[in-house]
Each structure stands twice: as C-alpha cells, then as structure tokens.
Protein backbone atom coordinates (compact mmCIF):
# COMPACT_ATOMS: atom_id res chain seq x y z
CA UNK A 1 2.16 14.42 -23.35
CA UNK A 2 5.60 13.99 -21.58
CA UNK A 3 6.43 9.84 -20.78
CA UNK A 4 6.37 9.97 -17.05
CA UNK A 5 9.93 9.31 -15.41
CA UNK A 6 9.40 5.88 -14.00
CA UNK A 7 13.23 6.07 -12.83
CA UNK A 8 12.10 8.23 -10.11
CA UNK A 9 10.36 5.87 -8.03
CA UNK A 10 12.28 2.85 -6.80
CA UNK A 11 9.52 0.42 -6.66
CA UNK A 12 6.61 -0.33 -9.04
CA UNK A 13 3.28 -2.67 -8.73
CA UNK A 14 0.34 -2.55 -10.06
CA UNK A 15 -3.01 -2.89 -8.45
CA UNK A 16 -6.53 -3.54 -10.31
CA UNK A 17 -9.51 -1.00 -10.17
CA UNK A 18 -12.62 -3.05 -9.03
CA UNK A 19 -16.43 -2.80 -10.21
CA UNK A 20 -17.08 -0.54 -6.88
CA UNK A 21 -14.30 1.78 -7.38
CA UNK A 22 -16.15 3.08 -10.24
CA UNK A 23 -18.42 6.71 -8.29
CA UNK A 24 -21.99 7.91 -10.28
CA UNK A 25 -19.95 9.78 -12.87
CA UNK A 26 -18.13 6.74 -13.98
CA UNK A 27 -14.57 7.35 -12.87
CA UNK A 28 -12.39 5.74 -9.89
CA UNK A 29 -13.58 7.63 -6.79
CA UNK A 30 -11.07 9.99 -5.18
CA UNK A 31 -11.14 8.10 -1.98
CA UNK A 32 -10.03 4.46 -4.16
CA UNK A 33 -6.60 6.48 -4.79
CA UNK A 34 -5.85 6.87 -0.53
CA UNK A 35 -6.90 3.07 -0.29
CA UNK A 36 -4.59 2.20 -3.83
CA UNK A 37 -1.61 4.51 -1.90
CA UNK A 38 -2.06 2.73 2.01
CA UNK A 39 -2.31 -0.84 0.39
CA UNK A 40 0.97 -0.31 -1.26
CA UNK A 41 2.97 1.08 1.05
CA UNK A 42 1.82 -1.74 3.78
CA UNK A 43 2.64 -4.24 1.33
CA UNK A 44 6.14 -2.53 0.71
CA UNK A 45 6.41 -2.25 4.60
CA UNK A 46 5.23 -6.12 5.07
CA UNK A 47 7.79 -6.97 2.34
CA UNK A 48 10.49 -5.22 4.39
CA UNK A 49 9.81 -6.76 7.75
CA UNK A 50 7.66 -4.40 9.44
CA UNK A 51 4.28 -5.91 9.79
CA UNK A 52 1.57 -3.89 12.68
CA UNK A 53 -0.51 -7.32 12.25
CA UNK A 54 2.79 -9.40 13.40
CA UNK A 55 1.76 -7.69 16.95
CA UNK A 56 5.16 -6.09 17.76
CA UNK A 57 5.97 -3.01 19.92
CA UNK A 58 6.07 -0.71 17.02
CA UNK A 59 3.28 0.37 14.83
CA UNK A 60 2.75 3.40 12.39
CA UNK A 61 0.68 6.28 12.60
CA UNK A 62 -0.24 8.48 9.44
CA UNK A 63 -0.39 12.11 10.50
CA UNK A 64 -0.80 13.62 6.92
CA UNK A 65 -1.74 12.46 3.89
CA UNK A 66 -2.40 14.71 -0.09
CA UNK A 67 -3.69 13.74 -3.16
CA UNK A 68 -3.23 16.36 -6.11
CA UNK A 69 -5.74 14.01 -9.42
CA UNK A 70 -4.37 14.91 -12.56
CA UNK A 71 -6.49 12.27 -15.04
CA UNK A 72 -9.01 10.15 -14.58
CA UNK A 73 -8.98 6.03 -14.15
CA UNK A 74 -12.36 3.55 -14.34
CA UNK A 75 -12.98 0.34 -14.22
CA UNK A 76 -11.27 -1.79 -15.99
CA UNK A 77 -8.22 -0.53 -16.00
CA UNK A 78 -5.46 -1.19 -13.82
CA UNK A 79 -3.81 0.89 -11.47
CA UNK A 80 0.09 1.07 -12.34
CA UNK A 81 1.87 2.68 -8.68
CA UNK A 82 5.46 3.50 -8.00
CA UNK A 83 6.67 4.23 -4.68
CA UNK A 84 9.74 6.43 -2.85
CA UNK A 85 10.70 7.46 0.06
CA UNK A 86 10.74 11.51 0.33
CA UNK A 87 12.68 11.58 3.76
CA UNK A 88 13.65 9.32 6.37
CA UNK A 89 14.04 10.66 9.67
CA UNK A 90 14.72 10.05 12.99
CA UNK A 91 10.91 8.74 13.99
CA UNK A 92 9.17 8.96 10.61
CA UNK A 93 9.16 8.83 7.10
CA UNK A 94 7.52 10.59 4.00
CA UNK A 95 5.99 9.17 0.74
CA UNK A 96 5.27 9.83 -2.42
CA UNK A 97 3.51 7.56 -4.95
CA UNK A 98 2.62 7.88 -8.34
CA UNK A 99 -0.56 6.13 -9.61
CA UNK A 100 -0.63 5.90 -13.17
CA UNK A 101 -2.96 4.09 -16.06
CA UNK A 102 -1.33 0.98 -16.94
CA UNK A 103 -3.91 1.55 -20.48
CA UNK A 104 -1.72 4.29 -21.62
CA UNK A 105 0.84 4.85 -18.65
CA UNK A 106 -0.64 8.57 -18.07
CA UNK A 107 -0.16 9.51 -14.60
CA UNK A 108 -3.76 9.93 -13.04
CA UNK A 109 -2.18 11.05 -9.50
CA UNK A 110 0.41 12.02 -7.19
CA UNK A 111 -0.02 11.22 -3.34
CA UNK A 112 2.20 11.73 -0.49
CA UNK A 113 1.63 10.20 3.08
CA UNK A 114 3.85 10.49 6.20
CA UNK A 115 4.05 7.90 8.80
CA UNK A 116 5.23 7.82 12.24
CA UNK A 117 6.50 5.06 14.15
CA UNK A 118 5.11 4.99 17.87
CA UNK A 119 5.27 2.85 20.70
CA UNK A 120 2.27 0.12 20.24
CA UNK A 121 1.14 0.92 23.84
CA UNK A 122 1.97 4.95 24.44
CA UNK A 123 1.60 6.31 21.06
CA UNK A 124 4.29 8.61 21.38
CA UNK A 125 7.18 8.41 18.77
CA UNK A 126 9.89 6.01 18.60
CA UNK A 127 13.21 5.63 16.33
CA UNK A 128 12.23 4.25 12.87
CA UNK A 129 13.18 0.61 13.49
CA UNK A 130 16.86 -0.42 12.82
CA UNK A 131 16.07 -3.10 10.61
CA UNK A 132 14.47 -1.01 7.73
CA UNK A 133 16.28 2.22 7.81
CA UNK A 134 18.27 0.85 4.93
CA UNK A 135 15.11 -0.32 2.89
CA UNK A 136 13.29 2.87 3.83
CA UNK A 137 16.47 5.19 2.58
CA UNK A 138 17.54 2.75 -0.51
CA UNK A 139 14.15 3.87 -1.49
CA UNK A 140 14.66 7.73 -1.89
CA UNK A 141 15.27 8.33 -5.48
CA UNK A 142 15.57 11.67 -7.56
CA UNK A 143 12.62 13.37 -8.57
C-alpha cells in the first residue's frame, strides 16, 4: 500500500465512529461517511466565522455531494479526515475530504461536496462572504 499524502489536505481532525455507525454487516454505514464529511466542514466553517446557527443573512446550500468507499471502517476505530478546498468561486465553493483509519492510516474514502452561499431569505446566490475568501482559498492545496 502507498502512505496516503496527508500534505494534500490543509486541515486534519479526527472524528470517532460510534456503536450505531456500525450497519448489519458490521462496517461503518455508507451514509456515517456524508454525516463524518458535513460535520467537518461546518466545524471548519464555524471555526472561520461563518456560522448558519449565528442567524445571519447568509447561509449555505449543498447542491452536490459524491462519495467513491475504497476500505472499510467499524466501530471502534476512529475516523482520521483532512479537508481542502477544490475551488473557490464567485458564490460557491467545492470540497474534498479524505476520511481515513486512524488504526492503520488507510484511506477508507474520498468525498467531495459543493456549497453555495444564498441569501437567508431568497435562496438565490450571493458572493462567498468577504471575510472567509482568504480561509476558504488558503485552504486549496495540491493534490
């Protein structure tokens, strides 16, 4: 097996599988790795400023989401996830996060998302906000 290139993704956490991730054939349900993927980009987001529970005029809406499973992960083992940015542009951005088995550091998946910033009220896209542009862009890294 090839290490997996960690430099690629500017920011790592990790994230525990629970008792109820675990499906009837005794492996992390494929649905777990959206929830693992949402939870930390929102916490990346929240980290950065941008907060849809802080009730501002801007929120994000995800208009695509893929998940390509390349190993398997079950309870007890603990998600390992690095995040990047894809592309930032003018109203939206694209992600990419690799979730990987902090057992043996194999990668177990590879999920992208895209999200949209609209206007809390119309829904209809709005510049990515000002203030984390720079975050959102300091986060693209080679891959």
């Amino acid at each position: 097996m090839t290490p997996f290139d960690r430099s690629s993704y500017g920011h790592w956490t990790t994230m525990p599988t629970r008792w109820s991730d675990n499906d009837q054939f005794g492996h992390v349900n494929n649905a777990v790795h959206y929830s693992v993927m949402d939870t930390t980009i929102n916490n990346w987001l929240k980290a950065h400023g941008f907060d849809v529970a802080a009730g501002g005029d801007t929120i994000n809406l995800i208009p695509e989401t893929g998940c390509r499973y390349l190993a398997e992960i079950s309870y007890p083992d603990v998600f390992e996830i690095g995040l990047r940015s894809l592309a930032v542009g003018r109203t939206s951005v694209r992600w990419e996060c690799a979730l990987l088995r902090a057992s043996d550091g194999e990668a177990v998946a590879i999920a992208t998302s895209a999200h949209v910033f609209v206007d809390r009220q119309t829904r209809r896209p709005v510049p990515v906000p000002a203030g984390l542009r720079p975050a959102l862009e300091a986060l693209i890294t080679g891959g």
